[in-house]
N, C-alpha and C. Protein backbone atom coordinates (compact mmCIF):
# COMPACT_ATOMS: atom_id res chain seq x y z
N UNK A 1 80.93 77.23 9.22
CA UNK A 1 80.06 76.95 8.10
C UNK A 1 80.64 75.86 7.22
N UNK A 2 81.48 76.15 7.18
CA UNK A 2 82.72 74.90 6.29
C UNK A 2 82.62 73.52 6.96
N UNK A 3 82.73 73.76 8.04
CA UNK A 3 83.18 72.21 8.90
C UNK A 3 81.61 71.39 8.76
N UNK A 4 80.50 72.60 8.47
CA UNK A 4 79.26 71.59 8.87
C UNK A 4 79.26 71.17 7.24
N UNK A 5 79.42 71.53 6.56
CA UNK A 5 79.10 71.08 5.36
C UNK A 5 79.92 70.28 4.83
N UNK A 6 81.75 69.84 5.72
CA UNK A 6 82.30 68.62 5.92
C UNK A 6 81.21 67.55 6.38
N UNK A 7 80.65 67.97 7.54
CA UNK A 7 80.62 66.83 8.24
C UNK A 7 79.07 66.17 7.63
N UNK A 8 78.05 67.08 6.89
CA UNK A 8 77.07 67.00 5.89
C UNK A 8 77.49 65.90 5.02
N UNK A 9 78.36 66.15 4.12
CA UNK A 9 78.90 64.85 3.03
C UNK A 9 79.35 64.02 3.67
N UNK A 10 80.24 63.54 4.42
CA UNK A 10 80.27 62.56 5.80
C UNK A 10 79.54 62.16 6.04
N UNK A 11 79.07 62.30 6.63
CA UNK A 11 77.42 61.70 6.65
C UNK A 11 76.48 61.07 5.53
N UNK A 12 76.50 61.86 4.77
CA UNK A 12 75.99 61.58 3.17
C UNK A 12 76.87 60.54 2.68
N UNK A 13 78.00 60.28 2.91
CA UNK A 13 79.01 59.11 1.96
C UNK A 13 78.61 58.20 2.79
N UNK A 14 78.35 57.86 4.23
CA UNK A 14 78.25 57.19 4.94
C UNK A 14 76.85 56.10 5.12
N UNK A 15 75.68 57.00 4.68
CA UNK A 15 74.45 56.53 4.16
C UNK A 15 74.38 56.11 2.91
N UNK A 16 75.31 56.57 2.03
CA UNK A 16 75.59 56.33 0.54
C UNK A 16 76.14 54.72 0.44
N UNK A 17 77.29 54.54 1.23
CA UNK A 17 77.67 53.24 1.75
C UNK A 17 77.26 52.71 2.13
N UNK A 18 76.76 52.85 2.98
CA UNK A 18 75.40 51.58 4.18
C UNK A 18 74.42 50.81 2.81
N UNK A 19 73.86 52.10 1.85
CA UNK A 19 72.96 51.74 0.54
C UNK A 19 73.32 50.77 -0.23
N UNK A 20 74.33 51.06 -0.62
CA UNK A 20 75.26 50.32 -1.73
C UNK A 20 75.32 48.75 -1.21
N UNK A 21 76.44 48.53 0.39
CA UNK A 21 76.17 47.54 1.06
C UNK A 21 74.95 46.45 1.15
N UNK A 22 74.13 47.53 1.15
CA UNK A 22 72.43 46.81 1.68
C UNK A 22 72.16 46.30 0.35
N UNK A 23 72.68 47.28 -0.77
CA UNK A 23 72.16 46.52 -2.08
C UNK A 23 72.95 45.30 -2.62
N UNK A 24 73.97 45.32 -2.15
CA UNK A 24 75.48 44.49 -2.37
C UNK A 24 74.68 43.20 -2.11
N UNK A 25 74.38 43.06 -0.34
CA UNK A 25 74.14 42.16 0.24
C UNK A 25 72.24 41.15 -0.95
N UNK A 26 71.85 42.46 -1.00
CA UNK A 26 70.24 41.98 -1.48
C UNK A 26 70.72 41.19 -3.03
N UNK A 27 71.94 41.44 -3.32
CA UNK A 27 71.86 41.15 -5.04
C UNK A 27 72.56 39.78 -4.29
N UNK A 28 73.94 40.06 -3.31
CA UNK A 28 74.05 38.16 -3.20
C UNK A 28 72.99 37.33 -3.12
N UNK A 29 72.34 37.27 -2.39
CA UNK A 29 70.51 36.72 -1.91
C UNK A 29 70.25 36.11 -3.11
N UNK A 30 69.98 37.16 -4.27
CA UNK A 30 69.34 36.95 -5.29
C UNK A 30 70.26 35.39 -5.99
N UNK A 31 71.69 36.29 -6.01
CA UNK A 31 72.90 35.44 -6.76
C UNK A 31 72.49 34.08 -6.20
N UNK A 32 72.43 33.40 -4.66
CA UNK A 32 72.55 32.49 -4.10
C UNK A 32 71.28 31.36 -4.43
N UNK A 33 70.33 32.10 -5.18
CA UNK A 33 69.10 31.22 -6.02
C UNK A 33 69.43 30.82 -7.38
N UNK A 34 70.54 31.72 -7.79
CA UNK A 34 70.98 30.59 -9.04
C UNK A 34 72.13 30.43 -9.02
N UNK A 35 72.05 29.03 -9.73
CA UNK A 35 73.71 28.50 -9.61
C UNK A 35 74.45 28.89 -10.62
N UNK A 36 73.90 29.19 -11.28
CA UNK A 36 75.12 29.84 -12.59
C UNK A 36 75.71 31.12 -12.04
N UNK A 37 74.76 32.01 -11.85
CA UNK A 37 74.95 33.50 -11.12
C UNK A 37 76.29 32.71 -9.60
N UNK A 38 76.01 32.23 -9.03
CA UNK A 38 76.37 31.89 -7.86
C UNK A 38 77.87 31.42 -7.92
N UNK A 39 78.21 30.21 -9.19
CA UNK A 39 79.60 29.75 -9.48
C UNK A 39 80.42 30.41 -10.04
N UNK A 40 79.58 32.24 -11.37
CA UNK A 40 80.16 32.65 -11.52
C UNK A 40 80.92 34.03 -10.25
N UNK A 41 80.13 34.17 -9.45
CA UNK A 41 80.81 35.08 -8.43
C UNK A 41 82.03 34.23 -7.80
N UNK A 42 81.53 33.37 -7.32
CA UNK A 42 82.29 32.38 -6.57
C UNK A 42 84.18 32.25 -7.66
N UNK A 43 83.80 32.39 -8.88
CA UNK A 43 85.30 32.56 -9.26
C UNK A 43 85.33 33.59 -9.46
N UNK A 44 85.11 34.58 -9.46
CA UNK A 44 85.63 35.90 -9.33
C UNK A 44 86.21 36.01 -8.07
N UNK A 45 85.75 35.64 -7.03
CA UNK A 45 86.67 35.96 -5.33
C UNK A 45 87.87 35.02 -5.48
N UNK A 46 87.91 33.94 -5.97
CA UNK A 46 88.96 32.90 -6.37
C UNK A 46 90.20 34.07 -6.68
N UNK A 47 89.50 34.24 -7.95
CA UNK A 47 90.31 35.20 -8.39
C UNK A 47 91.15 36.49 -7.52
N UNK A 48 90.36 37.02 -7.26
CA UNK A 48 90.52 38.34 -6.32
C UNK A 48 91.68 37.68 -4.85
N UNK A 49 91.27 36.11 -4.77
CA UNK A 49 92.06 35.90 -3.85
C UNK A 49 93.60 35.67 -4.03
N UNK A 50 93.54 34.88 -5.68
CA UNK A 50 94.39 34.96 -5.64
C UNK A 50 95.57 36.10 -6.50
N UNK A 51 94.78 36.64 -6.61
CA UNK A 51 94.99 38.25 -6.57
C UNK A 51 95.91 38.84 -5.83
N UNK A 52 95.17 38.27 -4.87
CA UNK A 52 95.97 38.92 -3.03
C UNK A 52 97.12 38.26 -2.86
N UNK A 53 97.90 37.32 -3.23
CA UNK A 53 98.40 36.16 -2.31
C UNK A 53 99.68 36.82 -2.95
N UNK A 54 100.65 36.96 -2.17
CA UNK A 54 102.16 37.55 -2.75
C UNK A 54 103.02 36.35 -2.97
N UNK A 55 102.54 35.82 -4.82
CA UNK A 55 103.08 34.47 -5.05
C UNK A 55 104.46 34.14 -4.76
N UNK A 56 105.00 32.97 -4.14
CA UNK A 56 106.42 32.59 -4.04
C UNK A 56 105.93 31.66 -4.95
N UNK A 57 107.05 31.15 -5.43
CA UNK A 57 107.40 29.77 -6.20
C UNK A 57 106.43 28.66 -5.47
N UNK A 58 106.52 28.29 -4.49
CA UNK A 58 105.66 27.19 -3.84
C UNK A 58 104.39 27.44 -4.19
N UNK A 59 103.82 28.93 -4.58
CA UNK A 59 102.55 29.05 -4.52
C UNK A 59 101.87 28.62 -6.13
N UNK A 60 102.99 28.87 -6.65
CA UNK A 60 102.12 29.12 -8.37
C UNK A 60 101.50 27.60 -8.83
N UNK A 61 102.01 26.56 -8.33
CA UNK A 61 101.33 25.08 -9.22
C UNK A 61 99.78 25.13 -8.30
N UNK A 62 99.92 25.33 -6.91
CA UNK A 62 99.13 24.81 -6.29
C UNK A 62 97.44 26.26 -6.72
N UNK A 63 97.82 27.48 -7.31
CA UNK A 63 97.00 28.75 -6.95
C UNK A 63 96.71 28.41 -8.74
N UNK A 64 97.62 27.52 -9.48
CA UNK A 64 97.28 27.77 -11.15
C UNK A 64 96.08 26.42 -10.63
N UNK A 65 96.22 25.85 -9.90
CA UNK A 65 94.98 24.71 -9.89
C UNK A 65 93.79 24.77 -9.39
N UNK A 66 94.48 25.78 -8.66
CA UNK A 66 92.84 26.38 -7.71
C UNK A 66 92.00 27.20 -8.68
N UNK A 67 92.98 27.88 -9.52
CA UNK A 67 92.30 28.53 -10.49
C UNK A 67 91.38 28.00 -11.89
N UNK A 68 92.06 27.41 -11.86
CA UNK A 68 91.05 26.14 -13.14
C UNK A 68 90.12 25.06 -12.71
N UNK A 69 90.53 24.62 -11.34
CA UNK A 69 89.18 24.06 -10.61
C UNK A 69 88.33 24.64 -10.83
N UNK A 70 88.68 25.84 -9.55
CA UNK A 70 87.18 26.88 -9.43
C UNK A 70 86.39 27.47 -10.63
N UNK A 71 87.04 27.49 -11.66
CA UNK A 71 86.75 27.66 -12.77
C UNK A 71 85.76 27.63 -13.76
N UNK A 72 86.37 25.85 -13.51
CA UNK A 72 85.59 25.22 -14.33
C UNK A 72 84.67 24.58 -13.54
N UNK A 73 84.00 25.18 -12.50
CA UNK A 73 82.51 24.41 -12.02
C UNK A 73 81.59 25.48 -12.92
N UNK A 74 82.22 26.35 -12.43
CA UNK A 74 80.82 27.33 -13.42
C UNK A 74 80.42 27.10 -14.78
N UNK A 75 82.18 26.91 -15.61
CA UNK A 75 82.32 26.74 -16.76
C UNK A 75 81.25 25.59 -17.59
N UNK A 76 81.40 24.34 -17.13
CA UNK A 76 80.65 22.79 -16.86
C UNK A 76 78.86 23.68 -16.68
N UNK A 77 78.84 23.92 -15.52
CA UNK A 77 77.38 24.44 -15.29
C UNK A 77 76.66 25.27 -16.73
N UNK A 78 77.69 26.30 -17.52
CA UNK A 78 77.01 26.77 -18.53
C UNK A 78 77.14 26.08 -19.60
N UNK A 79 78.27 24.86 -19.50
CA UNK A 79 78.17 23.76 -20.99
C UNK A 79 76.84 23.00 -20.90
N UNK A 80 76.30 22.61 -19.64
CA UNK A 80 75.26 21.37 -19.47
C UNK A 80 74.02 22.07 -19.86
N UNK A 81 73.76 23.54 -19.55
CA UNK A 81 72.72 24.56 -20.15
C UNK A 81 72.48 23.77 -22.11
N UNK A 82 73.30 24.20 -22.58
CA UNK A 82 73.45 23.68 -24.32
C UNK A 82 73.84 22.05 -24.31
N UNK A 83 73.39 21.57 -24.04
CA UNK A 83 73.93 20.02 -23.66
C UNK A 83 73.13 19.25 -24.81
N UNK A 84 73.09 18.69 -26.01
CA UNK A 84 72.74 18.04 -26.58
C UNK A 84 71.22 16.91 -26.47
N UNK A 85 71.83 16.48 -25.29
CA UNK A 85 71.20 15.10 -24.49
C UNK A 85 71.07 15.52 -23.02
N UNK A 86 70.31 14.40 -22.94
CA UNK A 86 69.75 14.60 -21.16
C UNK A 86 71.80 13.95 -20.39
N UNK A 87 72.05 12.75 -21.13
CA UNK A 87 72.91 12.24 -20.91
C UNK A 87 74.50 13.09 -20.37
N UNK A 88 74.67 13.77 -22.16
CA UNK A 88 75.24 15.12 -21.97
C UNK A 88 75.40 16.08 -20.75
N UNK A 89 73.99 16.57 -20.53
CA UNK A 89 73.81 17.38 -19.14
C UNK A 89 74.60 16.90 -18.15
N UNK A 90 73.91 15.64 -17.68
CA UNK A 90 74.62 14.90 -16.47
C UNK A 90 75.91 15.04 -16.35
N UNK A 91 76.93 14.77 -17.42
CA UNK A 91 78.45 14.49 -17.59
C UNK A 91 78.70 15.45 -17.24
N UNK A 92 78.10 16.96 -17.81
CA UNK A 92 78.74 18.00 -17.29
C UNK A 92 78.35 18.43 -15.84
N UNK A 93 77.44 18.27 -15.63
CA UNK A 93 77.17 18.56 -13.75
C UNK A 93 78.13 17.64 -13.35
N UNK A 94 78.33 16.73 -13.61
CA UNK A 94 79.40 15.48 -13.24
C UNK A 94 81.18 15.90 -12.87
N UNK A 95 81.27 16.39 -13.89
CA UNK A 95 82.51 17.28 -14.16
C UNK A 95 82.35 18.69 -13.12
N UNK A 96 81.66 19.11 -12.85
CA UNK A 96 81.21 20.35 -12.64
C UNK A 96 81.23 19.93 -10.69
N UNK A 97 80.90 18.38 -10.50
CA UNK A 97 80.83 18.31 -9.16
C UNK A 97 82.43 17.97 -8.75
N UNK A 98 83.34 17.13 -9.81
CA UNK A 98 84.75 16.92 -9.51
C UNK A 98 85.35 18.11 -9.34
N UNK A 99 85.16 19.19 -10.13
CA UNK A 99 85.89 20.63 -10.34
C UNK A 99 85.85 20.87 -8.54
N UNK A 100 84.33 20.94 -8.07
CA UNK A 100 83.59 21.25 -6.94
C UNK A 100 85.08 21.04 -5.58
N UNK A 101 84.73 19.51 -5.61
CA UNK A 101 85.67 18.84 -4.72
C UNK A 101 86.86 18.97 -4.96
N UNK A 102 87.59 18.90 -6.31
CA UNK A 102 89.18 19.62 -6.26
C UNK A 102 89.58 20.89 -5.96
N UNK A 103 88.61 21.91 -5.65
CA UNK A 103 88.49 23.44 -5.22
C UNK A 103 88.49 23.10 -4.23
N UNK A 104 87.91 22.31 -3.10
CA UNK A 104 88.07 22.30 -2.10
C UNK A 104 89.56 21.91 -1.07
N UNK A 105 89.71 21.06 -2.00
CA UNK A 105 91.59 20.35 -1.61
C UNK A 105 92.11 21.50 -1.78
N UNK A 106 92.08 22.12 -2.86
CA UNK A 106 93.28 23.16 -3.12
C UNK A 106 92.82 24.13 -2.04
N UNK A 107 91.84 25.13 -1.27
CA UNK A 107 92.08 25.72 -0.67
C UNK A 107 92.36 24.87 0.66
N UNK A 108 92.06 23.74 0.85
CA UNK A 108 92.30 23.41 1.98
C UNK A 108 93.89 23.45 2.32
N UNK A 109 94.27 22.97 1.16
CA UNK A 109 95.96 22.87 1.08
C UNK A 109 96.44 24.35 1.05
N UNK A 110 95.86 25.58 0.54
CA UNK A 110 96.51 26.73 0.81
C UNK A 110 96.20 27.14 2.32
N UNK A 111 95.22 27.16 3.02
CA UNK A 111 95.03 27.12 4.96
C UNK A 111 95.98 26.54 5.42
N UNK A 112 95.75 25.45 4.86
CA UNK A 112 96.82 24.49 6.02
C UNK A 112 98.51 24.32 5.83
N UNK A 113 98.61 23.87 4.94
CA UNK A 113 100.03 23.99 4.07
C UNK A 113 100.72 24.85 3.78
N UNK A 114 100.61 26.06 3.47
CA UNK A 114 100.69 27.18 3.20
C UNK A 114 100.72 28.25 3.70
N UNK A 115 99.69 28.45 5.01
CA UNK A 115 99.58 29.46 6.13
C UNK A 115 98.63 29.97 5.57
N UNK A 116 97.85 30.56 4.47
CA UNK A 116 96.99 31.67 4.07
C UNK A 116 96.11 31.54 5.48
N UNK A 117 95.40 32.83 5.42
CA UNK A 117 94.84 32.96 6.52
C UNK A 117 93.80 32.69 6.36
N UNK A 118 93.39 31.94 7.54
CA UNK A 118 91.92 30.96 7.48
C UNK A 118 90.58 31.86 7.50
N UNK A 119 90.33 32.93 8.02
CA UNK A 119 89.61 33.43 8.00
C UNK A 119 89.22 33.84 6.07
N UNK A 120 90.30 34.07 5.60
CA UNK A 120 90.30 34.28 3.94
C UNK A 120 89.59 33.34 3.44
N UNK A 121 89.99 32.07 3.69
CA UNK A 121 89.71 30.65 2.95
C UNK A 121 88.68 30.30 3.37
N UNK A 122 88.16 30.28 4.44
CA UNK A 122 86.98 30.34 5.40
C UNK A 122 85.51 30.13 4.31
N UNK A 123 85.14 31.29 3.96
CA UNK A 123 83.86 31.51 3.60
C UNK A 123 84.31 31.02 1.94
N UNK A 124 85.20 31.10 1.30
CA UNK A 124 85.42 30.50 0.30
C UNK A 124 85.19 28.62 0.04
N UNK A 125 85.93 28.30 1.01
CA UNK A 125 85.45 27.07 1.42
C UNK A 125 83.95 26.44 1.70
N UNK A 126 83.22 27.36 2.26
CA UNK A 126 82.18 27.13 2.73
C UNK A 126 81.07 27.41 1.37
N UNK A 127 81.46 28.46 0.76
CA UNK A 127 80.87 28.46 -0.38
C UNK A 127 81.16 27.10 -1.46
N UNK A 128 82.53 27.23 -1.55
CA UNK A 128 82.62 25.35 -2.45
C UNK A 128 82.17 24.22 -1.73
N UNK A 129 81.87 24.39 -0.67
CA UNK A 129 81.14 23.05 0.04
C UNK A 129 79.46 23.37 -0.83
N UNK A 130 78.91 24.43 -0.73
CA UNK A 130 77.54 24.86 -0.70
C UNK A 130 77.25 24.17 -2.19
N UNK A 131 78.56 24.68 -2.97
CA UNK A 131 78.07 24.56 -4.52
C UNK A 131 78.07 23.18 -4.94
N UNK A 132 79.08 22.53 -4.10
CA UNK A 132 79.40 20.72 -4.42
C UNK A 132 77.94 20.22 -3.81
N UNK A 133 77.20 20.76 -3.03
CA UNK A 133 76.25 19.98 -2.21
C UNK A 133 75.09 19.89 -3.36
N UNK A 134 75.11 21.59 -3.59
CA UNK A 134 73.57 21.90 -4.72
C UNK A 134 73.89 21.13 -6.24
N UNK A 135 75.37 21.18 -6.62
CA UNK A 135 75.54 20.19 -7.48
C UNK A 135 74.98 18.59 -7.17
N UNK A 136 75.40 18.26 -6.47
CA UNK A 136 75.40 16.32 -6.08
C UNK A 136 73.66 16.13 -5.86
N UNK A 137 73.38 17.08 -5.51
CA UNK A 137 71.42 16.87 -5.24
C UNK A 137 70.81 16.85 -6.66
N UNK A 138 71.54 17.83 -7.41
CA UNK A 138 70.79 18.06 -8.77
C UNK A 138 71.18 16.37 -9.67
N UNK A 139 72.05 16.08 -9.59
CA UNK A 139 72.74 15.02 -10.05
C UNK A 139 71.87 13.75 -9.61
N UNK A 140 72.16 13.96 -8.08
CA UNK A 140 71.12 12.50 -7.62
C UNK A 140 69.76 12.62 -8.70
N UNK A 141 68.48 13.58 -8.36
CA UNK A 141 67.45 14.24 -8.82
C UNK A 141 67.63 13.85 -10.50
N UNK A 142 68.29 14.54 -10.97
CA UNK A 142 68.82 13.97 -12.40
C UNK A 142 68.68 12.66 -12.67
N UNK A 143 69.68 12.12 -12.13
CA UNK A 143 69.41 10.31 -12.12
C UNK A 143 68.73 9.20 -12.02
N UNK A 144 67.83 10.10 -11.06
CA UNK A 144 66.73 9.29 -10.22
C UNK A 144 65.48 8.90 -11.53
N UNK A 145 65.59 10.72 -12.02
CA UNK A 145 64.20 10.94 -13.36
C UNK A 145 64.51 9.76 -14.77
N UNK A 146 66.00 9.78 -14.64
CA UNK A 146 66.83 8.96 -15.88
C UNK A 146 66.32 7.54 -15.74
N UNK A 147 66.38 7.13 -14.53
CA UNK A 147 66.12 5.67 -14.29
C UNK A 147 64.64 5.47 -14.60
């Protein structure tokens, strides 16, 4: 009688999880239609990664830069929101696309240089490619209306 009503909640945590997951996954979806939502997750795993990384000395200049890169794309993205001027805006998507591309060096340099494991850096990477891309379109688009 005991063991079934183990294996009852087992089951139950297990569907409980799958839920959570399924909802996990449905709220990224959502996240991945806005870019503010999107740059701010995107430094939170930064974070979390480098979280993980069991700093040596070699690691701290190169993980304090990754950290203020990644940072500050989001950061830039919610200054250009309150932006004075159309002009304004731009500078900060501007800033916001350099942040983009120096996030990318720095993890590239922690894969390669470093050893971190690529599979880690992987989808992180691929996400700062995603965000530099949706940045540089908005920018072109931006520019284009300016002219």
């Amino acid at each position: 009688m005991k063991s079934k009503k183990l294996k009852v909640k087992t089951e139950n945590s297990k569907v409980k999880t799958k839920k959570s997951n399924l909802k996990r996954e449905n709220e990224r979806f959502e996240n991945r239609k806005d870019l503010r939502k999107r740059c701010y997750f995107f430094s939170i795993e930064i974070i979390r990664l480098i979280e993980s990384i069991n700093p040596k000395r070699v690691y701290f200049s190169i993980l304090d830069q990754l950290l203020r890169s990644a940072t500050s794309v989001g950061a830039n993205i919610i200054e250009a929101k309150s932006a004075g001027s159309k002009r304004d805006f731009i500078k900060f998507y501007q800033i916001a696309l350099k942040s983009a591309n120096e996030t990318k060096y720095w993890l590239c340099l922690l894969r390669d240089g470093l050893k971190i494991d690529k599979e880690t850096i992987a989808p992180l990477l691929k996400e700062a490619e995603e965000i530099a891309s949706i940045i540089a379109a908005s920018l072109l688009t931006l520019k284009s209306k300016n002219d």
